[in-house]
Protein backbone atom coordinates (compact mmCIF):
# COMPACT_ATOMS: atom_id res chain seq x y z
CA UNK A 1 -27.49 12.48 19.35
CA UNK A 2 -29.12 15.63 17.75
CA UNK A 3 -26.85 18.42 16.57
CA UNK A 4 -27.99 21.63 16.61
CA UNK A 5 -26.63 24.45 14.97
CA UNK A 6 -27.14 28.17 17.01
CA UNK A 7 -27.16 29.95 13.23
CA UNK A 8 -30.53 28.10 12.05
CA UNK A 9 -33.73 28.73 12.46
CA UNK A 10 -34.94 25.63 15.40
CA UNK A 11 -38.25 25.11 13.18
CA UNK A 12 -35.47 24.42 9.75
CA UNK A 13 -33.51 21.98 11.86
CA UNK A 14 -36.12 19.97 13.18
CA UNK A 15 -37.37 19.08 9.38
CA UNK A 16 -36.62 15.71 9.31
CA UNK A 17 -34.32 14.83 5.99
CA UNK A 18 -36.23 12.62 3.26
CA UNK A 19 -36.12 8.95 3.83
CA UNK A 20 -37.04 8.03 -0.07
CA UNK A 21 -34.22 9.77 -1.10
CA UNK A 22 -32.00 8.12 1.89
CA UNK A 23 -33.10 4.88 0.20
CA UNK A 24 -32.10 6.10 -3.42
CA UNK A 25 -28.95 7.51 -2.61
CA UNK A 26 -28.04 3.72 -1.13
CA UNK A 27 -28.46 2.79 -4.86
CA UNK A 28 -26.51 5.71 -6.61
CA UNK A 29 -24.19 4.83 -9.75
CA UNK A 30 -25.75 1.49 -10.37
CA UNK A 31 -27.95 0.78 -13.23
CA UNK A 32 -29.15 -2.41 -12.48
CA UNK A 33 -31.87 -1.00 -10.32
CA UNK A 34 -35.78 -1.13 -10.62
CA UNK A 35 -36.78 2.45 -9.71
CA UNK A 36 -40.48 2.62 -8.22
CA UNK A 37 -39.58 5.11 -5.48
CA UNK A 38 -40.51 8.41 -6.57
CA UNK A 39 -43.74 9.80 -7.94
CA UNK A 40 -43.47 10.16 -11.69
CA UNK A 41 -44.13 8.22 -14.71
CA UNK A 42 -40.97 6.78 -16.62
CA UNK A 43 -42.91 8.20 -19.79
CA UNK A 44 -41.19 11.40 -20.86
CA UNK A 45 -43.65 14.47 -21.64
CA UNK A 46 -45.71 14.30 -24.37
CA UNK A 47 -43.98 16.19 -27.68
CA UNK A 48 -46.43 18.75 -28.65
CA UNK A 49 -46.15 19.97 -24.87
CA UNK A 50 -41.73 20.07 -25.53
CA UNK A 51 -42.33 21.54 -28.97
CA UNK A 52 -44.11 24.25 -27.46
CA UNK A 53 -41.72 25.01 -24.85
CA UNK A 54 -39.00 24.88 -28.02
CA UNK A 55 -41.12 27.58 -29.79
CA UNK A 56 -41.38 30.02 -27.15
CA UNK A 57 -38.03 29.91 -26.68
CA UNK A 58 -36.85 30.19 -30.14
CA UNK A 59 -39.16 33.11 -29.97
CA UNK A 60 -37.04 35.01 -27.73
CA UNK A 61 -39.86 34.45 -24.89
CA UNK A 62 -37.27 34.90 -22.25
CA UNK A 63 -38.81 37.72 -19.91
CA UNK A 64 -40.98 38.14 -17.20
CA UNK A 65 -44.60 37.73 -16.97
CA UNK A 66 -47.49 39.11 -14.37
CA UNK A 67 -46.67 37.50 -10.64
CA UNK A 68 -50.07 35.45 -11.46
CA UNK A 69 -49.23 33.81 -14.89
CA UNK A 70 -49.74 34.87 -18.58
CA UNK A 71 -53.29 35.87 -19.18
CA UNK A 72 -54.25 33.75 -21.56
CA UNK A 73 -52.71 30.07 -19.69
CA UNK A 74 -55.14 31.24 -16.73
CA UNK A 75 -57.74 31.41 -19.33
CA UNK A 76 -56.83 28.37 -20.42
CA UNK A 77 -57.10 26.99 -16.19
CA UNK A 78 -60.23 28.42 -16.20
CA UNK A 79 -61.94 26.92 -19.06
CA UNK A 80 -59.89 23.42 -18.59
CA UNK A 81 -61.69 23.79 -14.88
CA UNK A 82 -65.29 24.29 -16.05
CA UNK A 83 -64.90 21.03 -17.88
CA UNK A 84 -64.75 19.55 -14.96
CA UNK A 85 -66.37 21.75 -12.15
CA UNK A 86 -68.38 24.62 -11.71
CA UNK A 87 -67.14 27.79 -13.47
CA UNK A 88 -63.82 29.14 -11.66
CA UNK A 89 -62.68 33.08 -12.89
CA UNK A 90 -59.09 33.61 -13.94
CA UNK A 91 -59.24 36.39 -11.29
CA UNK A 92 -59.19 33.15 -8.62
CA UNK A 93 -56.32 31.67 -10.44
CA UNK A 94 -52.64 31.99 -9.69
CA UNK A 95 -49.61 30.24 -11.82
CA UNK A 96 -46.77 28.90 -9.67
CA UNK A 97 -43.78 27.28 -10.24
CA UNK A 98 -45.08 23.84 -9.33
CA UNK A 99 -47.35 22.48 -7.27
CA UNK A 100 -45.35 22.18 -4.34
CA UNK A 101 -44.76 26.32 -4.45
CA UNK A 102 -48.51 26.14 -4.56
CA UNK A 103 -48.80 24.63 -1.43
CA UNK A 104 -46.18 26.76 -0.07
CA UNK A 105 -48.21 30.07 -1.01
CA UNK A 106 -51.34 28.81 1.09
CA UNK A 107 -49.24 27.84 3.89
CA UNK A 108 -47.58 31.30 4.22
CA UNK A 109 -51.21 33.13 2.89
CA UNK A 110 -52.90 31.80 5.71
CA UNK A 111 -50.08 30.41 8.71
CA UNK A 112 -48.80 32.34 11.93
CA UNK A 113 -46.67 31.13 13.62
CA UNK A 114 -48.37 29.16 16.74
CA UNK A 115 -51.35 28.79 14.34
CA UNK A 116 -53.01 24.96 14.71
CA UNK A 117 -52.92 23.16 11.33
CA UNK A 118 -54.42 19.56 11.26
CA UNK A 119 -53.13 17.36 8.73
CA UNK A 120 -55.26 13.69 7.49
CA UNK A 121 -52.20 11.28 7.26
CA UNK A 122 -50.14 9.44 6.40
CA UNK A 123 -49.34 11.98 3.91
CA UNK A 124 -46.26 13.22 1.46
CA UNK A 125 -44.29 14.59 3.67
CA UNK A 126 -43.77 18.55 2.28
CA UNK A 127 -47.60 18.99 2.93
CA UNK A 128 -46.58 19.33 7.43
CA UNK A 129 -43.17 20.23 6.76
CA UNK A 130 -44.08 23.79 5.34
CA UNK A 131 -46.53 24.99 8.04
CA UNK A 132 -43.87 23.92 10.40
CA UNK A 133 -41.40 25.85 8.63
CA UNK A 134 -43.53 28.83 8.91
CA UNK A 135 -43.96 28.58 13.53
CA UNK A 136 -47.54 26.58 12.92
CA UNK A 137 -48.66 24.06 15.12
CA UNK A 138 -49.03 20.73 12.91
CA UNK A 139 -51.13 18.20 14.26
CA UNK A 140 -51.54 14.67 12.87
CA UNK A 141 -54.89 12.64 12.61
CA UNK A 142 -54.37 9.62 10.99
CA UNK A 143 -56.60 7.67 8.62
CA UNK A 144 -57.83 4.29 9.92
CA UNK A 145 -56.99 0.77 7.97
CA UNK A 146 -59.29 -2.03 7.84
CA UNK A 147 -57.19 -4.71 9.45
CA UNK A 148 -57.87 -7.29 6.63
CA UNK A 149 -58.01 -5.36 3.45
CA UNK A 150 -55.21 -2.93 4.35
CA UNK A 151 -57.64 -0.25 3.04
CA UNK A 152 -57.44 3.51 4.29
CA UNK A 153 -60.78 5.04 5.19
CA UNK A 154 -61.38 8.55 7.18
CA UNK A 155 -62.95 8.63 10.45
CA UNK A 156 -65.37 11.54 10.02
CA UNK A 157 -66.71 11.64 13.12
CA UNK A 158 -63.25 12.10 15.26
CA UNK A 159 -61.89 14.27 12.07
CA UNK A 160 -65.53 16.52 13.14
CA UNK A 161 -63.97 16.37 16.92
CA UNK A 162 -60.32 17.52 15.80
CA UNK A 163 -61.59 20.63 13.96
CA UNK A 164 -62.45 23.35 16.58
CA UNK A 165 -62.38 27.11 16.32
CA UNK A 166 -59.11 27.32 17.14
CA UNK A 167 -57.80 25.31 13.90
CA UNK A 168 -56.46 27.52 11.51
CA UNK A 169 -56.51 25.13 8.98
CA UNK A 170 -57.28 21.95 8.14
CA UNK A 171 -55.03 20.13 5.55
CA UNK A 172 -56.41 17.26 3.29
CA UNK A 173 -54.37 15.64 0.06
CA UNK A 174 -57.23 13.49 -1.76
CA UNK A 175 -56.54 11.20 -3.92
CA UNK A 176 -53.79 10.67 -1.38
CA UNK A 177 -50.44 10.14 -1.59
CA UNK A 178 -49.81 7.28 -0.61
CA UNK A 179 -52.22 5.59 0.22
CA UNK A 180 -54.98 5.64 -2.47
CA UNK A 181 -57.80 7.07 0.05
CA UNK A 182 -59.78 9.36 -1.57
CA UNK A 183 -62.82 11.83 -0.10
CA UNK A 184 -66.58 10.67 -1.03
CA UNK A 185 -68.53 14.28 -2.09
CA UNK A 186 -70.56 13.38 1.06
CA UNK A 187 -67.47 13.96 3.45
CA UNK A 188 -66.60 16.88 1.92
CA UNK A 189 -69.78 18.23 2.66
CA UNK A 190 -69.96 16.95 6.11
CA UNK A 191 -66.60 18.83 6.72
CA UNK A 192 -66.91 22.50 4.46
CA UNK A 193 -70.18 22.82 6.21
CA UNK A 194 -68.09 22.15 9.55
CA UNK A 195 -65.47 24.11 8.62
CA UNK A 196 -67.97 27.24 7.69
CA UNK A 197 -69.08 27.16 11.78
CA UNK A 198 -65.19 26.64 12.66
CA UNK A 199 -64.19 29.36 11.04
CA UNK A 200 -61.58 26.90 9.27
CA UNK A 201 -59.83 27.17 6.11
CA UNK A 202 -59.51 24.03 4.18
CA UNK A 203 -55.99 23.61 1.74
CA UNK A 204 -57.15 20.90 -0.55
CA UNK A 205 -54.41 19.24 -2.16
CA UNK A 206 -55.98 17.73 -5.48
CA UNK A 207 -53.23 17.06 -7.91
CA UNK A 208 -54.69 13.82 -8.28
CA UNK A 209 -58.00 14.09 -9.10
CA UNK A 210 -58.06 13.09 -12.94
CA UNK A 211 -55.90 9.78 -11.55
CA UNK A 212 -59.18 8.49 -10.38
CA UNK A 213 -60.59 4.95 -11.06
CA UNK A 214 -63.94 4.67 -9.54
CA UNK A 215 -67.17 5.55 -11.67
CA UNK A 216 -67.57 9.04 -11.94
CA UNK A 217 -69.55 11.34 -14.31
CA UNK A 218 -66.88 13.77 -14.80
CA UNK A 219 -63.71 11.86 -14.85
CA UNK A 220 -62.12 12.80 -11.67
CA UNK A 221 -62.45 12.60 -7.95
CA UNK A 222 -64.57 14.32 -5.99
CA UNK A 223 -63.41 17.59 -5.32
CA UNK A 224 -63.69 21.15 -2.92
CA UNK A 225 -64.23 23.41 -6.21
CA UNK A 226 -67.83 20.78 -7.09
CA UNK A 227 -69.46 22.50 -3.81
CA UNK A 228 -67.14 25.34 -2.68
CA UNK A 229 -69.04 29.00 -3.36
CA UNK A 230 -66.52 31.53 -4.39
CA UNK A 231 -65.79 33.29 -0.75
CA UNK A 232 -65.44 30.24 0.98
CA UNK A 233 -62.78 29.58 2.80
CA UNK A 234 -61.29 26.66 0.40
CA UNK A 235 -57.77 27.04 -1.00
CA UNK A 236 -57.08 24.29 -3.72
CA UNK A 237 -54.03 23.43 -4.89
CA UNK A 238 -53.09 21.92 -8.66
CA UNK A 239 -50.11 20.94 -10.81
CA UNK A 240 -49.11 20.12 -14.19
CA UNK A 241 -46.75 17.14 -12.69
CA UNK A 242 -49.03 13.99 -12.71
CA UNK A 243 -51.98 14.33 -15.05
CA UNK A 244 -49.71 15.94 -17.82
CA UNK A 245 -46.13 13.80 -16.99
CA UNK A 246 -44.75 17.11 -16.19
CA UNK A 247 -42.55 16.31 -13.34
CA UNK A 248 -39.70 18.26 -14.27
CA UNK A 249 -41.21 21.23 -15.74
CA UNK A 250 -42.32 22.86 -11.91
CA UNK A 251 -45.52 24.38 -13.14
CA UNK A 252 -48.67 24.39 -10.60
CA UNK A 253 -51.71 26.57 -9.68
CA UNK A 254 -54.06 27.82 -7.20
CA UNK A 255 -57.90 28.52 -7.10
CA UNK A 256 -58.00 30.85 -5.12
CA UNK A 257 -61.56 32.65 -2.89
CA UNK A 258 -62.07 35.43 -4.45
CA UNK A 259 -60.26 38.63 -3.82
CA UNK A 260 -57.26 37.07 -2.46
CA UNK A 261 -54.85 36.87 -5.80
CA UNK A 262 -53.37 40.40 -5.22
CA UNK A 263 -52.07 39.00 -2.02
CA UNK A 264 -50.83 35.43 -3.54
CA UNK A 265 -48.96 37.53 -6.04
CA UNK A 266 -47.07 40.01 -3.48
CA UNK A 267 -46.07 36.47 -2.06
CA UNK A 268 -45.36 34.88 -5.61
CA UNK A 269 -43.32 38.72 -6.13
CA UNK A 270 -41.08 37.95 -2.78
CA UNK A 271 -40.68 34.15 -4.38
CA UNK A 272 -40.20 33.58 -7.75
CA UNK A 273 -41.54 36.78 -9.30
CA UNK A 274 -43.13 34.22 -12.28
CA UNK A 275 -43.40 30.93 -13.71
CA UNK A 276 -41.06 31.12 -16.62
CA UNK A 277 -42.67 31.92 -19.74
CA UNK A 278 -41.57 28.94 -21.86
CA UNK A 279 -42.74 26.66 -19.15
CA UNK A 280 -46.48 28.19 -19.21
CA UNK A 281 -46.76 27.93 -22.77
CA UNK A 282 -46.14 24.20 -21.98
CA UNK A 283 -48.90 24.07 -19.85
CA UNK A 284 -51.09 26.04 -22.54
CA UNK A 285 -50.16 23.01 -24.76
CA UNK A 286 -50.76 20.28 -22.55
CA UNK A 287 -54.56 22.05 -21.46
CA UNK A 288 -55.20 21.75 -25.52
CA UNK A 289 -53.98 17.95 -25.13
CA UNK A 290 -56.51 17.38 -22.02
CA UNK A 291 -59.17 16.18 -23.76
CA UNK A 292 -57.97 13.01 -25.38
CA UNK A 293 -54.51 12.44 -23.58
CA UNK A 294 -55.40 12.62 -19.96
CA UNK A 295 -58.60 10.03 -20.12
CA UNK A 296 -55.69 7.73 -22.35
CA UNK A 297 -53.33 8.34 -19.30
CA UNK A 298 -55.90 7.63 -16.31
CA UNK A 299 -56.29 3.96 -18.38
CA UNK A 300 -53.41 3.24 -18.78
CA UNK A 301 -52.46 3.69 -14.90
CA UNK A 302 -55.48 1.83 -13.88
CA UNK A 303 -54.13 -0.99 -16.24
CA UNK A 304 -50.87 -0.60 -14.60
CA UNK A 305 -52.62 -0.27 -11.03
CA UNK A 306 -54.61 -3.76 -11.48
CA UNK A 307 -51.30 -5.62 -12.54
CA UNK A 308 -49.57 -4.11 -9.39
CA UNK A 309 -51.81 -4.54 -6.63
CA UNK A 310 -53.21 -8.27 -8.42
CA UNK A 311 -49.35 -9.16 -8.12
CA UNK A 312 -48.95 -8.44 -4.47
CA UNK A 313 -52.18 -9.12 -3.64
CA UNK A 314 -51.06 -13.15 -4.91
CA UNK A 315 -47.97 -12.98 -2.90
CA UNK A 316 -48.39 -14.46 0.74
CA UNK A 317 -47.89 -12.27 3.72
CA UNK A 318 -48.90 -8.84 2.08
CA UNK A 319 -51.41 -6.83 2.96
CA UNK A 320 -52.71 -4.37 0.32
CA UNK A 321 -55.68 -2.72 -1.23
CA UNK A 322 -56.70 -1.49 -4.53
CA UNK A 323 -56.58 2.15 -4.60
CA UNK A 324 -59.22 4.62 -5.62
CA UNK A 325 -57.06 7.08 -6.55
CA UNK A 326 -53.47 8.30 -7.13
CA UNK A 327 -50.36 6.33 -8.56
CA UNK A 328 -49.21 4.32 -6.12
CA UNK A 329 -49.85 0.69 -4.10
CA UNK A 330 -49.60 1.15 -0.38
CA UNK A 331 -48.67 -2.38 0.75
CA UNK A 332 -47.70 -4.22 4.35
CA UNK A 333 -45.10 -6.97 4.09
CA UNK A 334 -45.68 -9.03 7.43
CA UNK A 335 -42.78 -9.60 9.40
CA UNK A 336 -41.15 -6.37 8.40
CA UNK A 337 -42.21 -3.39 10.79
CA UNK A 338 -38.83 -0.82 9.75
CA UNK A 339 -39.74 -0.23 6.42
CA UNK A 340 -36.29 2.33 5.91
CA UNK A 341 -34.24 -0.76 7.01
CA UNK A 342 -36.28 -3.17 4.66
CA UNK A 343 -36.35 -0.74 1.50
CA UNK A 344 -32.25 -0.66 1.97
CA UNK A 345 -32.67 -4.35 1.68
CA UNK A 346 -34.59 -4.65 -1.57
CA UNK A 347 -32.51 -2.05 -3.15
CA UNK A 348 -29.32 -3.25 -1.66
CA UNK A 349 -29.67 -7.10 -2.06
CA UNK A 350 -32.47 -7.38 -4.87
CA UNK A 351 -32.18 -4.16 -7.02
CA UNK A 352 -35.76 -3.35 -6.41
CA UNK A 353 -36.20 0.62 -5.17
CA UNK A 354 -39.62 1.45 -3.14
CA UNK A 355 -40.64 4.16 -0.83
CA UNK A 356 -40.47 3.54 2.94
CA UNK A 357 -43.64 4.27 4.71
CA UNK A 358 -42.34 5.99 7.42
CA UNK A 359 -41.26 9.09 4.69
CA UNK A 360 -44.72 9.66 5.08
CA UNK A 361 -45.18 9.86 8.75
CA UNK A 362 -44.90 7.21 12.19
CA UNK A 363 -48.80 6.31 10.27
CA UNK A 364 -46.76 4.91 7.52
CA UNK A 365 -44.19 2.94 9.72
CA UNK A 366 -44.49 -0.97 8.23
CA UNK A 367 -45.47 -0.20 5.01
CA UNK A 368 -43.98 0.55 1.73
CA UNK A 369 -45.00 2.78 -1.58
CA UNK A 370 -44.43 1.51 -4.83
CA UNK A 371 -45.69 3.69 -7.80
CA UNK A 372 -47.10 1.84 -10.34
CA UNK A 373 -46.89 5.10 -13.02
CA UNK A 374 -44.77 2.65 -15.76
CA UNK A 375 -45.07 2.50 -19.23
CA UNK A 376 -44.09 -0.90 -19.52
CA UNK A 377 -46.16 -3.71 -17.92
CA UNK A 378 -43.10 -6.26 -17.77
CA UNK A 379 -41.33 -3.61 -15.93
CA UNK A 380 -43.89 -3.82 -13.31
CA UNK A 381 -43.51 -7.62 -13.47
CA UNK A 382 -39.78 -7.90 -13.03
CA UNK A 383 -40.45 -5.64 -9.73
CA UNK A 384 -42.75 -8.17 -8.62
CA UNK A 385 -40.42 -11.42 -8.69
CA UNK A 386 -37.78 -9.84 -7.00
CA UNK A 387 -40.25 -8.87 -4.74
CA UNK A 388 -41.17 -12.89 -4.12
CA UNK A 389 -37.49 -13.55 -4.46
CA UNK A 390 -36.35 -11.25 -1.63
CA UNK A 391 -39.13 -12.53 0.74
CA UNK A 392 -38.28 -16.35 -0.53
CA UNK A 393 -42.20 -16.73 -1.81
């Protein structure tokens, strides 16, 4: 039976609690547990990024900064960006305190309450929670899988059909998490030029986009900012978390169209005033890094992502396929539909913690995450026997 509670907000209460951590908290105090449930490498941050953060501290850098971010890390964004894409102004550039407050700013930049907001799923979970938070009207459409590969493609065509006039905004996470699927440039064509006679803005969630393992020219995905012009209607969201192993340090940003900063940083003022200082000079240090460490990173997790999905792929009964993008292996166990009940299993009876599907939405429901974002390969491999050994194979 639902309880409700007359003091909270209806729209609060209905958030539904996080089933990863429900399955981590089963495992609390014990140490003999394989961890593959949450998405972060096990690698700490890379040193010149800490001994930055260090410096500006020791430097008494313990103040405010301007509700967009220091002047010069935005410079930084910008010309980190134009490696990659077409040449973004710091004036379209906003500094948050992680990417999920990133996506958070868009939501309440653009969301009314009753306003329509379609969502591609299945899809981490705070991307439909915060329009809901804010009165909008989430809808869900979910991405198709091939019944024999277990791979994710979109369905442009009925994706065309969801987005009318009336859709506020249409939500997209590519490279997704956590299912691999990533946008060809040719869909996101197909649906900014859509959007443009909708009247729809498009939040692109892109934090993944250098964690990208087909052939590409520029070392990322495809993304929104490669075709966008500058008044669009395109919002695209960034962090410092994944490409940078910068989970802890809550440092994101926002390309913004272009006149719309002043409002992201009244909102950013009502939030978190600023970043912290120390934090963004992190950031400035890992930009400098970019260059040489992220290309070593995106290696490395392809490495790590050919071991993983080869292992499960070899295992009988599973159903899984190699991901474009992202760090994580999207897999189907057959046999096992309640993927909360069978997650408490392996971490209960086998000491192996994974991600249920359904954390990600009912689309998810009979599958399981497992991020593959590990330094060591034989860590990877020890996952995979007690895999086998909890399904007897």
């Amino acid at each position: 039976m639902t309880v409700t509670d007359p003091r909270i907000r209806s729209a609060v209460q209905a958030l539904p609690g996080s089933r990863i951590r429900e399955v981590a908290n089963a495992a609390m105090g014990r140490s003999d547990v394989l961890a593959f449930w949450f998405g972060e490498s096990d690698e700490v941050t890379p040193q010149p990024i800490r001994d930055a953060a260090a410096q500006s501290l020791a430097a008494g850098e313990t103040f405010y900064s301007h509700n967009l971010g220091l002047a010069s890390l935005r410079e930084a964004l910008a010309g980190y960006l134009a490696s990659l894409h077409p040449a973004v102004s710091p004036a379209r550039l906003a500094v948050t305190s992680s990417g999920v407050s990133a996506l958070m700013l868009a939501m309440q930049l653009l969301v009314d309450a009753g306003d329509e907001v379609l969502a591609v799923t299945p899809v981490w979970p705070n991307l439909t929670a915060q329009p809901a938070v804010l009165g909008g009207v989430v809808k869900r459409l979910p991405l198709t899988v091939e019944p024999g590969t277990g791979r994710w493609t979109l369905d442009l065509q009925r994706t065309l059909d969801a987005v009318t006039p009336h859709t506020r905004v249409l939500l997209l996470n590519a490279p997704n998490n956590p299912t691999g699927w990533t946008l060809s440039r040719a869909e996101q064509q197909t649906l900014l030029d859509h959007c443009r006679r909708t009247g729809t803005w498009i939040v692109a969630d892109e934090v993944y986009e250098r964690l990208y393992y087909a052939p590409s020219a520029s070392g990322c995905a495809p993304s929104f900012l490669d075709i966008a012009e500058p008044q669009d209607r395109v919002i695209v969201a960034h962090s410092f978390s994944k490409s940078f192993l910068m989970t802890g340090w809550r440092l994101g940003w926002l390309v913004l169209p272009e006149g719309l900063a002043d409002q992201a940083a009244k909102l950013i003022e009502f939030s978190s005033s600023c970043a912290p200082v120390f934090v963004q000079r992190a950031g400035e240090a890992a930009l400098q890094l970019a260059q040489g460490f992220v290309p070593a990173l995106q290696a490395q997790m392809q490495q790590r992502r050919d071991q993983l999905v080869g292992g499960l792929q070899a295992i009988p009964g599973i159903r899984v396929a190699v991901p474009d993008g992202g760090m994580y292996a999207f897999f189907a166990v057959e046999g096992q539909p309640d993927s909360l009940a069978f997650a408490k299993q392996l971490v209960r009876d086998h000491g192996l913690g994974l991600a249920p599907g359904v954390a990600f939405g009912p689309e998810g429901e009979g599958w399981l995450r497992w991020c593959f974002a590990s330094r060591e390969a034989a860590r990877l491999d020890a996952g995979l026997l007690r895999l086998r050994q909890a399904l007897g194979r």
